[in-house]
PDB file of N, CA and C in Angstrom:
ATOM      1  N   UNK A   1      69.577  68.189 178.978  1.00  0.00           N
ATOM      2  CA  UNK A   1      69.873  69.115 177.900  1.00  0.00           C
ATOM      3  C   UNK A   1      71.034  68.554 177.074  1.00  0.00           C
ATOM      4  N   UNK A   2      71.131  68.037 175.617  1.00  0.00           N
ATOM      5  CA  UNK A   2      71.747  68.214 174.886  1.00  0.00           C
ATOM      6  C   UNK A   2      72.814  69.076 174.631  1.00  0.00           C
ATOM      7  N   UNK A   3      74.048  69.168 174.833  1.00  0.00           N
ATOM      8  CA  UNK A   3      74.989  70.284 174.633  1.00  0.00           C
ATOM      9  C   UNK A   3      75.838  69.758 174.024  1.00  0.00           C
ATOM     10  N   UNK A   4      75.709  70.254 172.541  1.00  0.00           N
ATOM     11  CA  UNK A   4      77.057  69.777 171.334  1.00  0.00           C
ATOM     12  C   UNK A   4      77.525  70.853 171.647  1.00  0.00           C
ATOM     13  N   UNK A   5      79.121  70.802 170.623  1.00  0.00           N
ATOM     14  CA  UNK A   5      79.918  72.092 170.464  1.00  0.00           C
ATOM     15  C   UNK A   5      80.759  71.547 169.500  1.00  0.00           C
ATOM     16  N   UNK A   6      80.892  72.721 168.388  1.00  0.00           N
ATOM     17  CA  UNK A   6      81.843  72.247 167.677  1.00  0.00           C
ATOM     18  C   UNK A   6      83.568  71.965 168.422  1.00  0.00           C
ATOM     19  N   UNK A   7      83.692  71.440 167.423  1.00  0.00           N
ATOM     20  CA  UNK A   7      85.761  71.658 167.205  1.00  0.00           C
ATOM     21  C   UNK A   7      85.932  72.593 167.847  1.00  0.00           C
ATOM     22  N   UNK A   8      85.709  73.259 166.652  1.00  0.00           N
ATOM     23  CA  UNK A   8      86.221  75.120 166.546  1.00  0.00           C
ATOM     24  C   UNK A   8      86.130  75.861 167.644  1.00  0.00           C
ATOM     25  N   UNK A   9      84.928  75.663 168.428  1.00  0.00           N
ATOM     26  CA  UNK A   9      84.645  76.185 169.497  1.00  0.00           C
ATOM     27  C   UNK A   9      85.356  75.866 170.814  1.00  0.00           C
ATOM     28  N   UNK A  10      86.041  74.876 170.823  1.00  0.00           N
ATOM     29  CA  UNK A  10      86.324  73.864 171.799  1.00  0.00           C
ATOM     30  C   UNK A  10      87.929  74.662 171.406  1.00  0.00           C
ATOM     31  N   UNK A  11      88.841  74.513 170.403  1.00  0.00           N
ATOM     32  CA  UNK A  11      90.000  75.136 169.986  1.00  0.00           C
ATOM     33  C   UNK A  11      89.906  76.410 170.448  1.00  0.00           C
ATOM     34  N   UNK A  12      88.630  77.477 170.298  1.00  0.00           N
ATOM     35  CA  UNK A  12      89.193  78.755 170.725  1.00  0.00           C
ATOM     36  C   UNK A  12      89.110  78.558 172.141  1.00  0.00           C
ATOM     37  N   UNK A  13      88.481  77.615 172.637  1.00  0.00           N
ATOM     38  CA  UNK A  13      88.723  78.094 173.762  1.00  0.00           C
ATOM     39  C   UNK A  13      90.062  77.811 174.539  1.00  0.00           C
ATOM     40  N   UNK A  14      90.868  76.646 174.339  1.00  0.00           N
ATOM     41  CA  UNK A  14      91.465  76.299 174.523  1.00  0.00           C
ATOM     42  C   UNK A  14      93.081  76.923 174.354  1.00  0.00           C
ATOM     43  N   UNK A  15      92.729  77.391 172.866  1.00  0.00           N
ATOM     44  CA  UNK A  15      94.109  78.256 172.316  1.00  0.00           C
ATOM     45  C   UNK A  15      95.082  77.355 172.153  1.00  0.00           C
ATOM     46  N   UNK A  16      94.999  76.333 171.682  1.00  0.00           N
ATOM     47  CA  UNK A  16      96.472  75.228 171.788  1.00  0.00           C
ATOM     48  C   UNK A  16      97.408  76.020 170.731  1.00  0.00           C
ATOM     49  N   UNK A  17      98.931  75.526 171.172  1.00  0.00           N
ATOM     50  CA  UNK A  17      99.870  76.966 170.683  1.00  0.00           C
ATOM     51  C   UNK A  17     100.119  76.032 169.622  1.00  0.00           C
ATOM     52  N   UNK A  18     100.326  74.772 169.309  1.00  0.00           N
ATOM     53  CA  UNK A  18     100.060  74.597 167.397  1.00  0.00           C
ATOM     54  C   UNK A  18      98.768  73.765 167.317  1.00  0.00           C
ATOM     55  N   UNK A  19      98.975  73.003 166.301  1.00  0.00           N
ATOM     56  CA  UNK A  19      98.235  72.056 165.628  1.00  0.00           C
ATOM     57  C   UNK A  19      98.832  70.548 166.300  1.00  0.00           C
ATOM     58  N   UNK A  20      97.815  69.806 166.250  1.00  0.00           N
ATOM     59  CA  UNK A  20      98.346  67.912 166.658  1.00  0.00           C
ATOM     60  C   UNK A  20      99.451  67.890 165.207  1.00  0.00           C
ATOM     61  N   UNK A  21      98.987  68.075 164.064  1.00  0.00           N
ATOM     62  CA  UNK A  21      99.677  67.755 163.182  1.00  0.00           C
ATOM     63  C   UNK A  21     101.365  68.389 163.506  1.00  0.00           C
ATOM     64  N   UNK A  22     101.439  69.744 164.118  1.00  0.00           N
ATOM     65  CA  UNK A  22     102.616  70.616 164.021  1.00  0.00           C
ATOM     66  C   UNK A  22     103.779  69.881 164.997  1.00  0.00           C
ATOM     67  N   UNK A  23     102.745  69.566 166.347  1.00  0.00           N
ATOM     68  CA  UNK A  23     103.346  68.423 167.353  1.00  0.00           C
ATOM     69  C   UNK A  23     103.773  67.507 167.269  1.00  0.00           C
ATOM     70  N   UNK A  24     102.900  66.649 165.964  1.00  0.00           N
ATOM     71  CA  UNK A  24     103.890  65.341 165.320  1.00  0.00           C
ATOM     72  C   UNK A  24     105.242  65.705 164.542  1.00  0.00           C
ATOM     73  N   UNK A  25     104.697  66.583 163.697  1.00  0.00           N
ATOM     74  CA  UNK A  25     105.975  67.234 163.118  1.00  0.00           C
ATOM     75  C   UNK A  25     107.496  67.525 163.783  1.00  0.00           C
ATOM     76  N   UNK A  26     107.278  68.402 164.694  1.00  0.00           N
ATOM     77  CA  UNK A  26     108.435  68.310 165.903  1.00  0.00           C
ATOM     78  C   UNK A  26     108.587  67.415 166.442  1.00  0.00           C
ATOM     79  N   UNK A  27     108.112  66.383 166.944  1.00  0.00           N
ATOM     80  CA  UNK A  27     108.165  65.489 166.963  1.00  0.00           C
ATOM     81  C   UNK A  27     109.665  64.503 166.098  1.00  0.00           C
ATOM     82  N   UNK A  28     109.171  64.330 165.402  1.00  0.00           N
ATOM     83  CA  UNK A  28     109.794  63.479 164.034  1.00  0.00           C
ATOM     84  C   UNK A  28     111.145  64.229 163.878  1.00  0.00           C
ATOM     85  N   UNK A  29     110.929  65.562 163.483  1.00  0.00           N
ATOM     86  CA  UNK A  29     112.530  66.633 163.346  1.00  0.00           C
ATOM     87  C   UNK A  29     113.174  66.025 164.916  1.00  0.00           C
ATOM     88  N   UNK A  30     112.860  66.276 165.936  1.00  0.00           N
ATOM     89  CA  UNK A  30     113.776  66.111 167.189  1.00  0.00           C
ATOM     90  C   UNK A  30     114.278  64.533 166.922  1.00  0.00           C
ATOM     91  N   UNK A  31     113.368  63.875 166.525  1.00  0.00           N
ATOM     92  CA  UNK A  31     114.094  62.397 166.757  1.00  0.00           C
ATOM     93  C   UNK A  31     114.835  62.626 165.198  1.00  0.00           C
ATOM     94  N   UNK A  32     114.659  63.135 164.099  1.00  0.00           N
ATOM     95  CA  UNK A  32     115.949  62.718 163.237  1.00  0.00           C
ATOM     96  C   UNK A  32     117.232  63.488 163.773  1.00  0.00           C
ATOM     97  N   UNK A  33     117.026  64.730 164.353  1.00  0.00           N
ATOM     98  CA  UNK A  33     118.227  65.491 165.067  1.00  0.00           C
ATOM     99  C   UNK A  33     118.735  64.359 165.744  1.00  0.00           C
ATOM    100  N   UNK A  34     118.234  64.021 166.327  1.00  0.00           N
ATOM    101  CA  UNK A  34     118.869  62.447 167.567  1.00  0.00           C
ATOM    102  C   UNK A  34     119.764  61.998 166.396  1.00  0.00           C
ATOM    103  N   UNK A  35     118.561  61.349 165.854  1.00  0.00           N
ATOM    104  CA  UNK A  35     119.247  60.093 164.864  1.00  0.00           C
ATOM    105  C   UNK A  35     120.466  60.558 163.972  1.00  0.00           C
ATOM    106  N   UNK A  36     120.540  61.517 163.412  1.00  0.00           N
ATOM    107  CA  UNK A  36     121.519  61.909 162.308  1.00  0.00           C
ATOM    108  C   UNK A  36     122.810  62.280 163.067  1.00  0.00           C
ATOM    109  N   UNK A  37     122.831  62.952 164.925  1.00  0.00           N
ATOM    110  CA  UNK A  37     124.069  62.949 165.294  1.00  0.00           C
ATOM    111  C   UNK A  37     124.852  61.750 165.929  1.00  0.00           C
ATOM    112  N   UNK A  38     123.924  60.217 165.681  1.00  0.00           N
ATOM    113  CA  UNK A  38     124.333  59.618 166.575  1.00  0.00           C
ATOM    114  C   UNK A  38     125.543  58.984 165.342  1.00  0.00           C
ATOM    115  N   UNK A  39     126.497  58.353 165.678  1.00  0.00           N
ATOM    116  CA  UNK A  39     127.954  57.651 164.968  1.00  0.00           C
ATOM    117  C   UNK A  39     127.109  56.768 164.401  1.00  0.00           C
ATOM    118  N   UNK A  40     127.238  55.604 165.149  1.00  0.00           N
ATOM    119  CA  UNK A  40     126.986  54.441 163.889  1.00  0.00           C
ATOM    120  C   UNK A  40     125.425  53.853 164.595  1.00  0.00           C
ATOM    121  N   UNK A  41     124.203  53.706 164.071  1.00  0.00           N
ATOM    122  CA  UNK A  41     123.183  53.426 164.867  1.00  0.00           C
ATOM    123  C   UNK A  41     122.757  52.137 163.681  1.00  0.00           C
ATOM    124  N   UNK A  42     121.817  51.449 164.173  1.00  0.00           N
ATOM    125  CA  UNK A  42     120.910  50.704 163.446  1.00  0.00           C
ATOM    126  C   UNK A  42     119.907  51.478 162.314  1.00  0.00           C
ATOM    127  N   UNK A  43     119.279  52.496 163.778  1.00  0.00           N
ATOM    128  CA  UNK A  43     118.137  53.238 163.396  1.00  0.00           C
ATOM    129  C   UNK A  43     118.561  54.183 161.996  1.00  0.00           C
ATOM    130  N   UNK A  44     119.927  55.086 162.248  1.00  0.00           N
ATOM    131  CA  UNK A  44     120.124  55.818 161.296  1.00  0.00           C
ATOM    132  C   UNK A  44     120.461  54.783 159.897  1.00  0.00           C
ATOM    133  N   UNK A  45     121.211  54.109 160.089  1.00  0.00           N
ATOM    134  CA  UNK A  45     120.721  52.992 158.785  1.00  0.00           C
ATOM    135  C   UNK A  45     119.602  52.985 157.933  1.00  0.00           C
ATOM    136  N   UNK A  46     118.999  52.417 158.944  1.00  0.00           N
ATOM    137  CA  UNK A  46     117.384  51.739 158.301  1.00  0.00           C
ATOM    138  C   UNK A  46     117.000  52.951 157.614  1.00  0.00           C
ATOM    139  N   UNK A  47     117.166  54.452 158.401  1.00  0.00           N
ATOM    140  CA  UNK A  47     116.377  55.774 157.849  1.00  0.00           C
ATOM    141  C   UNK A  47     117.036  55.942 157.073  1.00  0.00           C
ATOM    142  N   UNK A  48     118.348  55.719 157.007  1.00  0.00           N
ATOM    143  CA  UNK A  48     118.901  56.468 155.510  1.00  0.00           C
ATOM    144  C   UNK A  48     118.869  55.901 154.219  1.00  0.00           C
ATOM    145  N   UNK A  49     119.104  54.473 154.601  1.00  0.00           N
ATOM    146  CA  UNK A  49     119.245  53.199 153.469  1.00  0.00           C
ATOM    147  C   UNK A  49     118.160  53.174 152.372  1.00  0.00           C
ATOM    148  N   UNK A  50     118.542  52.199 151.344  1.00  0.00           N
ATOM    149  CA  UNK A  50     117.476  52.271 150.308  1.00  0.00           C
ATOM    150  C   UNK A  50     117.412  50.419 150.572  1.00  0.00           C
ATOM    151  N   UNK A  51     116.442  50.018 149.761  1.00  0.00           N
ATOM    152  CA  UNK A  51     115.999  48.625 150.647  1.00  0.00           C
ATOM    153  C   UNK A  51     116.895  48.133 148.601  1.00  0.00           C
ATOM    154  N   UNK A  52     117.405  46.790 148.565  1.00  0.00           N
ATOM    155  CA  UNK A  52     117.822  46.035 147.086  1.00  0.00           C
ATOM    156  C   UNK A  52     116.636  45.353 146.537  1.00  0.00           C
ATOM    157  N   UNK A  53     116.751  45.353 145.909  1.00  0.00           N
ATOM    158  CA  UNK A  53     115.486  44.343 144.820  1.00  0.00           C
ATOM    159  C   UNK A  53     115.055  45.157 144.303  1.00  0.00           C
ATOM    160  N   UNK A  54     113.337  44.451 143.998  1.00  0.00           N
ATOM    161  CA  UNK A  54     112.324  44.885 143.112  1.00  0.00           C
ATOM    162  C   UNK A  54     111.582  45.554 143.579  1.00  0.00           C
ATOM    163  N   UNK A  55     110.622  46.310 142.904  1.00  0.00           N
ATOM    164  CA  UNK A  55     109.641  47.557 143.983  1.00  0.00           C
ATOM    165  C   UNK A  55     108.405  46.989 143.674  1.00  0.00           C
ATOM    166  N   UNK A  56     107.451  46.995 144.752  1.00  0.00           N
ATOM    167  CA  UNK A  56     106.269  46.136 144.547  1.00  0.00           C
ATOM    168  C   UNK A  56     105.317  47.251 143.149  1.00  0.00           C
ATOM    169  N   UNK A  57     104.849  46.884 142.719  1.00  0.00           N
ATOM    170  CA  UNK A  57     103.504  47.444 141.962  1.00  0.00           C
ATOM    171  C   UNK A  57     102.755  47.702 142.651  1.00  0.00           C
ATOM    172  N   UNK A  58     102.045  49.488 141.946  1.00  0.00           N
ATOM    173  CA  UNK A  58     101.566  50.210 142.973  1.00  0.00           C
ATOM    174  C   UNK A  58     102.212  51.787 143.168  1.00  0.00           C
ATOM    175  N   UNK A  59     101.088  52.579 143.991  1.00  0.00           N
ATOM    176  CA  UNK A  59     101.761  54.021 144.154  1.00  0.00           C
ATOM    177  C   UNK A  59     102.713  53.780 145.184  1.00  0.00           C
ATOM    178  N   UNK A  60     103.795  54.640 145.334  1.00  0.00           N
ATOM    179  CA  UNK A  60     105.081  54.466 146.037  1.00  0.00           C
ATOM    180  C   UNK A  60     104.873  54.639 147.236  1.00  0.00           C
ATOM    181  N   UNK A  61     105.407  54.004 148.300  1.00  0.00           N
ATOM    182  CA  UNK A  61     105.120  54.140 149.926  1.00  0.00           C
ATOM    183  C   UNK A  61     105.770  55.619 150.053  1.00  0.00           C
ATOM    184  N   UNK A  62     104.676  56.189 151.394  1.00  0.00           N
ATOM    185  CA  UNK A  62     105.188  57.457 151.825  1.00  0.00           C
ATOM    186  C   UNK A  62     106.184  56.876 153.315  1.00  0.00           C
ATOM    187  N   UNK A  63     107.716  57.337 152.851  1.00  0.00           N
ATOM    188  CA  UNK A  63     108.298  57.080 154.126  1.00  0.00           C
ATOM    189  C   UNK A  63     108.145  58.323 155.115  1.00  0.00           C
ATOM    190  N   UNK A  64     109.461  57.065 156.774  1.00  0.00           N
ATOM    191  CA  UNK A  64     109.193  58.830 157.573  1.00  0.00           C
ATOM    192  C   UNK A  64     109.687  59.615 156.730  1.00  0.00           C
ATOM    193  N   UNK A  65     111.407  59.392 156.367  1.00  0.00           N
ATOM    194  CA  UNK A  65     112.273  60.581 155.851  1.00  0.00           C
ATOM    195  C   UNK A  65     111.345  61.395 154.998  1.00  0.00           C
ATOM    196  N   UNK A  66     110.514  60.943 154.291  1.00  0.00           N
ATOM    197  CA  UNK A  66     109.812  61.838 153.321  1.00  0.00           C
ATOM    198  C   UNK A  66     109.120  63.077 154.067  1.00  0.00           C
ATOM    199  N   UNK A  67     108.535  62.847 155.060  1.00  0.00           N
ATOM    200  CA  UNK A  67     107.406  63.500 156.162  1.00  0.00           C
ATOM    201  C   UNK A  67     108.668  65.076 156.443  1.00  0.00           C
ATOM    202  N   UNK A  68     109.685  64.514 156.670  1.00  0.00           N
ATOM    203  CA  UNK A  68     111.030  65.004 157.262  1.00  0.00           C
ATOM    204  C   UNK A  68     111.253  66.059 155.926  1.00  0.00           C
ATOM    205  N   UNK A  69     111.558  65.425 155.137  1.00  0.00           N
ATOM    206  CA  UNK A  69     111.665  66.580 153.840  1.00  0.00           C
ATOM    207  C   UNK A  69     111.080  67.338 152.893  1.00  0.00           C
ATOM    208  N   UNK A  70     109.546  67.510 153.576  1.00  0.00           N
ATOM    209  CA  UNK A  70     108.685  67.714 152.817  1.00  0.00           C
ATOM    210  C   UNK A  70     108.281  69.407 153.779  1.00  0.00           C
ATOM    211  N   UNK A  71     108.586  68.637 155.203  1.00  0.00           N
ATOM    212  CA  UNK A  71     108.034  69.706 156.003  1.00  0.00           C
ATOM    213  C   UNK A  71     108.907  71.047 156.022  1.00  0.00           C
ATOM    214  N   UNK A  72     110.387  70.774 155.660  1.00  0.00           N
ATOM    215  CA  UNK A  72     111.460  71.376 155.946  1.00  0.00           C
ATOM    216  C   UNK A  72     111.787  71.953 154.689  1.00  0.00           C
ATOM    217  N   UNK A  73     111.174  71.380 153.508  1.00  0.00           N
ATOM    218  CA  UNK A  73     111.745  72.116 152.033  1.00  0.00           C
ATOM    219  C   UNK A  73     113.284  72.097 151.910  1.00  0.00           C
ATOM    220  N   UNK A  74     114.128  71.031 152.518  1.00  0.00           N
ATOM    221  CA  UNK A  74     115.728  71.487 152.635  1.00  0.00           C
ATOM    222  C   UNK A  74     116.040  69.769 152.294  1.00  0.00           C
ATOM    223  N   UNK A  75     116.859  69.460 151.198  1.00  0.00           N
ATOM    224  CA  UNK A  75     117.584  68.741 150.714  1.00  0.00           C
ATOM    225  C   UNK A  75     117.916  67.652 152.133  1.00  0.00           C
ATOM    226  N   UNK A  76     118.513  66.372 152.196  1.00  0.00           N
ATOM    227  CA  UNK A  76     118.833  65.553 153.018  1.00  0.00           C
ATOM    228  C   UNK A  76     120.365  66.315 153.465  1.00  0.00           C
ATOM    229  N   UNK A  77     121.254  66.750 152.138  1.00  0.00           N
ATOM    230  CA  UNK A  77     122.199  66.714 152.588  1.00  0.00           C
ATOM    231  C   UNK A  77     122.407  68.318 153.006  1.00  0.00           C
ATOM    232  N   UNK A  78     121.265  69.348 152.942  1.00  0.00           N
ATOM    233  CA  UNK A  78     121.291  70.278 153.961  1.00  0.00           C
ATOM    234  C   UNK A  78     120.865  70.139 154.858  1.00  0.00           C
ATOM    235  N   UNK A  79     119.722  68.863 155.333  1.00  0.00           N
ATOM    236  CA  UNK A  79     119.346  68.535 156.514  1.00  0.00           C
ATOM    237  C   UNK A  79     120.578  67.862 157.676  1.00  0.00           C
ATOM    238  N   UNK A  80     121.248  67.238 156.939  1.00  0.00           N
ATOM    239  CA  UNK A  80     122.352  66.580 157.766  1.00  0.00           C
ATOM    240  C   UNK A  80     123.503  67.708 158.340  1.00  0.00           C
ATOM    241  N   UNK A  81     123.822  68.970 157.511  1.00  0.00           N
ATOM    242  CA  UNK A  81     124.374  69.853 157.745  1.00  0.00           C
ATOM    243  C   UNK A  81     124.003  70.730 159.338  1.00  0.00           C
ATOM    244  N   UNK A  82     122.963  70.900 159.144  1.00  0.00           N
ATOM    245  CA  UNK A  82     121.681  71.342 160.329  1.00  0.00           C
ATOM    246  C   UNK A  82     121.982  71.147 161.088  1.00  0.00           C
ATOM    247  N   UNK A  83     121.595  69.721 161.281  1.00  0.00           N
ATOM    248  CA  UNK A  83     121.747  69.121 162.743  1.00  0.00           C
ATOM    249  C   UNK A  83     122.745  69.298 162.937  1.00  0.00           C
ATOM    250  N   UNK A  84     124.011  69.695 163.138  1.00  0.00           N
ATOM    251  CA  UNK A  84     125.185  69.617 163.129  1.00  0.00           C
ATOM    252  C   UNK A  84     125.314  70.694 164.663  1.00  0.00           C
ATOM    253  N   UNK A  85     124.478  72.025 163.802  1.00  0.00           N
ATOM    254  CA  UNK A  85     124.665  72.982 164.712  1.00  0.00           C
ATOM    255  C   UNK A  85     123.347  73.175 165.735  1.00  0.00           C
ATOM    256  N   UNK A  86     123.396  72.905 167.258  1.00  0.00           N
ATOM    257  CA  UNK A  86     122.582  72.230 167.798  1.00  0.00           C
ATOM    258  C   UNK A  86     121.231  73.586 167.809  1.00  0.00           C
ATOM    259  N   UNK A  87     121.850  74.903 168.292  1.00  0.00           N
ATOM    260  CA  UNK A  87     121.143  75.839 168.227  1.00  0.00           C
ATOM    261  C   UNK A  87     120.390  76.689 166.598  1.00  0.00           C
ATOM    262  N   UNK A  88     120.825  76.298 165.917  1.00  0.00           N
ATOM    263  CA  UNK A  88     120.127  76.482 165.011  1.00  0.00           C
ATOM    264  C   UNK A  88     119.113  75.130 164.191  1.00  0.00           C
ATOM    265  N   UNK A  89     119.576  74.056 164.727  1.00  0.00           N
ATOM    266  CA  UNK A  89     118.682  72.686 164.569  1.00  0.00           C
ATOM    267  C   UNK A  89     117.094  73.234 165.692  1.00  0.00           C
ATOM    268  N   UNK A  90     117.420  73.792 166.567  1.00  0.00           N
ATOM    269  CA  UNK A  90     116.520  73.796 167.499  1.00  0.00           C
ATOM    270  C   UNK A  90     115.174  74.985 167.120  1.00  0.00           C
ATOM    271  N   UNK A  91     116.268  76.077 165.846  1.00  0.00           N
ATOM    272  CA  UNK A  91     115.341  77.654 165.572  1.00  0.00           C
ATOM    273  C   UNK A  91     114.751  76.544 164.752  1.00  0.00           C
ATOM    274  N   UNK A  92     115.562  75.442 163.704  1.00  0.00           N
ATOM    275  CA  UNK A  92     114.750  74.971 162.446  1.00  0.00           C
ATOM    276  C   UNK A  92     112.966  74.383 162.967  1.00  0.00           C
ATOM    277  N   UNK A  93     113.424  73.271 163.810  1.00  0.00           N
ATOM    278  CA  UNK A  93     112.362  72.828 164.705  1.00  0.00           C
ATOM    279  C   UNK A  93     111.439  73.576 164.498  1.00  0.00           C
ATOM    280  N   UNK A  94     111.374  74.883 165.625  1.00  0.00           N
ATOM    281  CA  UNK A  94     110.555  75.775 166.329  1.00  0.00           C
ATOM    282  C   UNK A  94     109.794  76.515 165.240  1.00  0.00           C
ATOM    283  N   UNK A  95     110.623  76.884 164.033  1.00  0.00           N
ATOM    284  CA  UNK A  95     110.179  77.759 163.128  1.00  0.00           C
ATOM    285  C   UNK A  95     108.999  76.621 162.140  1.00  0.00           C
ATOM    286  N   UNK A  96     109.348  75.336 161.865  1.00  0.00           N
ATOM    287  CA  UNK A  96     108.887  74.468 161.132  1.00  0.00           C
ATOM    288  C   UNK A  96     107.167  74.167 162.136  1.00  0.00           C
ATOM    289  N   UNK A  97     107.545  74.227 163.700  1.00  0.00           N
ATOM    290  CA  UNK A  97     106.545  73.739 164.636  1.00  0.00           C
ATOM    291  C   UNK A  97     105.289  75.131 164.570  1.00  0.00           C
ATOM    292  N   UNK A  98     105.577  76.478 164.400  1.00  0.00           N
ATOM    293  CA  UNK A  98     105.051  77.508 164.419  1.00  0.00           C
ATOM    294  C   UNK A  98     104.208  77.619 163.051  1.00  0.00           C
ATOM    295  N   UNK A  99     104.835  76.859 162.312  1.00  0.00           N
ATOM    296  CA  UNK A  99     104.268  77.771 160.660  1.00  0.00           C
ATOM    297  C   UNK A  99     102.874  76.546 160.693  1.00  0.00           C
ATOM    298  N   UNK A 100     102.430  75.464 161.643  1.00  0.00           N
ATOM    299  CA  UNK A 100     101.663  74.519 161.618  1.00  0.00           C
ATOM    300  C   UNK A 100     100.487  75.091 162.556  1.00  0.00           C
ATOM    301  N   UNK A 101     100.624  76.315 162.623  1.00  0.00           N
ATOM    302  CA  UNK A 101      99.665  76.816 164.037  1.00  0.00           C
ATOM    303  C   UNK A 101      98.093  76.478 163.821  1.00  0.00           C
ATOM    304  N   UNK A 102      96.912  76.316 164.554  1.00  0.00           N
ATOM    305  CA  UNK A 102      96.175  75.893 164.696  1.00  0.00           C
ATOM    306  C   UNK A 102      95.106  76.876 162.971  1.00  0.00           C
ATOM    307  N   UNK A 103      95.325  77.697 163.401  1.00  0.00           N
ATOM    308  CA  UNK A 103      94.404  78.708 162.567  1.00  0.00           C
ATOM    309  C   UNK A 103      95.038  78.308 161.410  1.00  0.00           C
ATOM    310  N   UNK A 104      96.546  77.945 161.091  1.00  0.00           N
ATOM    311  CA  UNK A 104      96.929  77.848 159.757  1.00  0.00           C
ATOM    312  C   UNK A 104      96.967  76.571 158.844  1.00  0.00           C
ATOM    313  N   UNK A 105      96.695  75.881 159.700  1.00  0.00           N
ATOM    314  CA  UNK A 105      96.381  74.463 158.832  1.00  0.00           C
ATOM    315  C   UNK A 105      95.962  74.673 157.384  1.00  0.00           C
TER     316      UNK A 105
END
């Protein structure tokens, strides 16, 4: 016997509490929380920096930071503020990880 099933079907049953997409998302916020409290890093460099020269021709690369400020609707330099305060870095997260829920994609 043949037995397909959709997606959809397979999701309700399952109930996953977000989306893969919402998971990457948190994801990415927890590691810039890392990154933005650490002093002097490589990593926070590279993420913050702008690269010198010429810009290739062509539509503009999507960076991470972009992913980061797109999801959050909040400026870099209110994002850096954020992280600051660990328990409300953690509501930002949670609230950003929730609004990605499966049904709401």
């Amino acid at each position: 016997m043949d037995c397909k099933r959709s997606n959809l079907s397979i999701l309700k049953e399952i109930s996953p509490e977000c989306s893969l997409e919402g998971q990457i998302l948190k994801l990415r916020l927890q590691d810039f929380g890392h990154l933005m409290r650490r002093e002097d890093s490589l990593e926070k460099t590279l993420m913050l920096g702008t690269m010198e020269g010429t810009r290739r021709r062509g539509q503009r690369r999507t960076r991470w930071l972009d992913s980061v400020l797109e999801a959050t609707s909040m400026s870099l330099t209110k994002l850096r503020e954020a992280v600051e305060d660990r328990s409300a870095w953690r509501a930002l997260v949670q609230g950003v990880k929730q609004s990605r829920r499966v049904g709401h994609d």
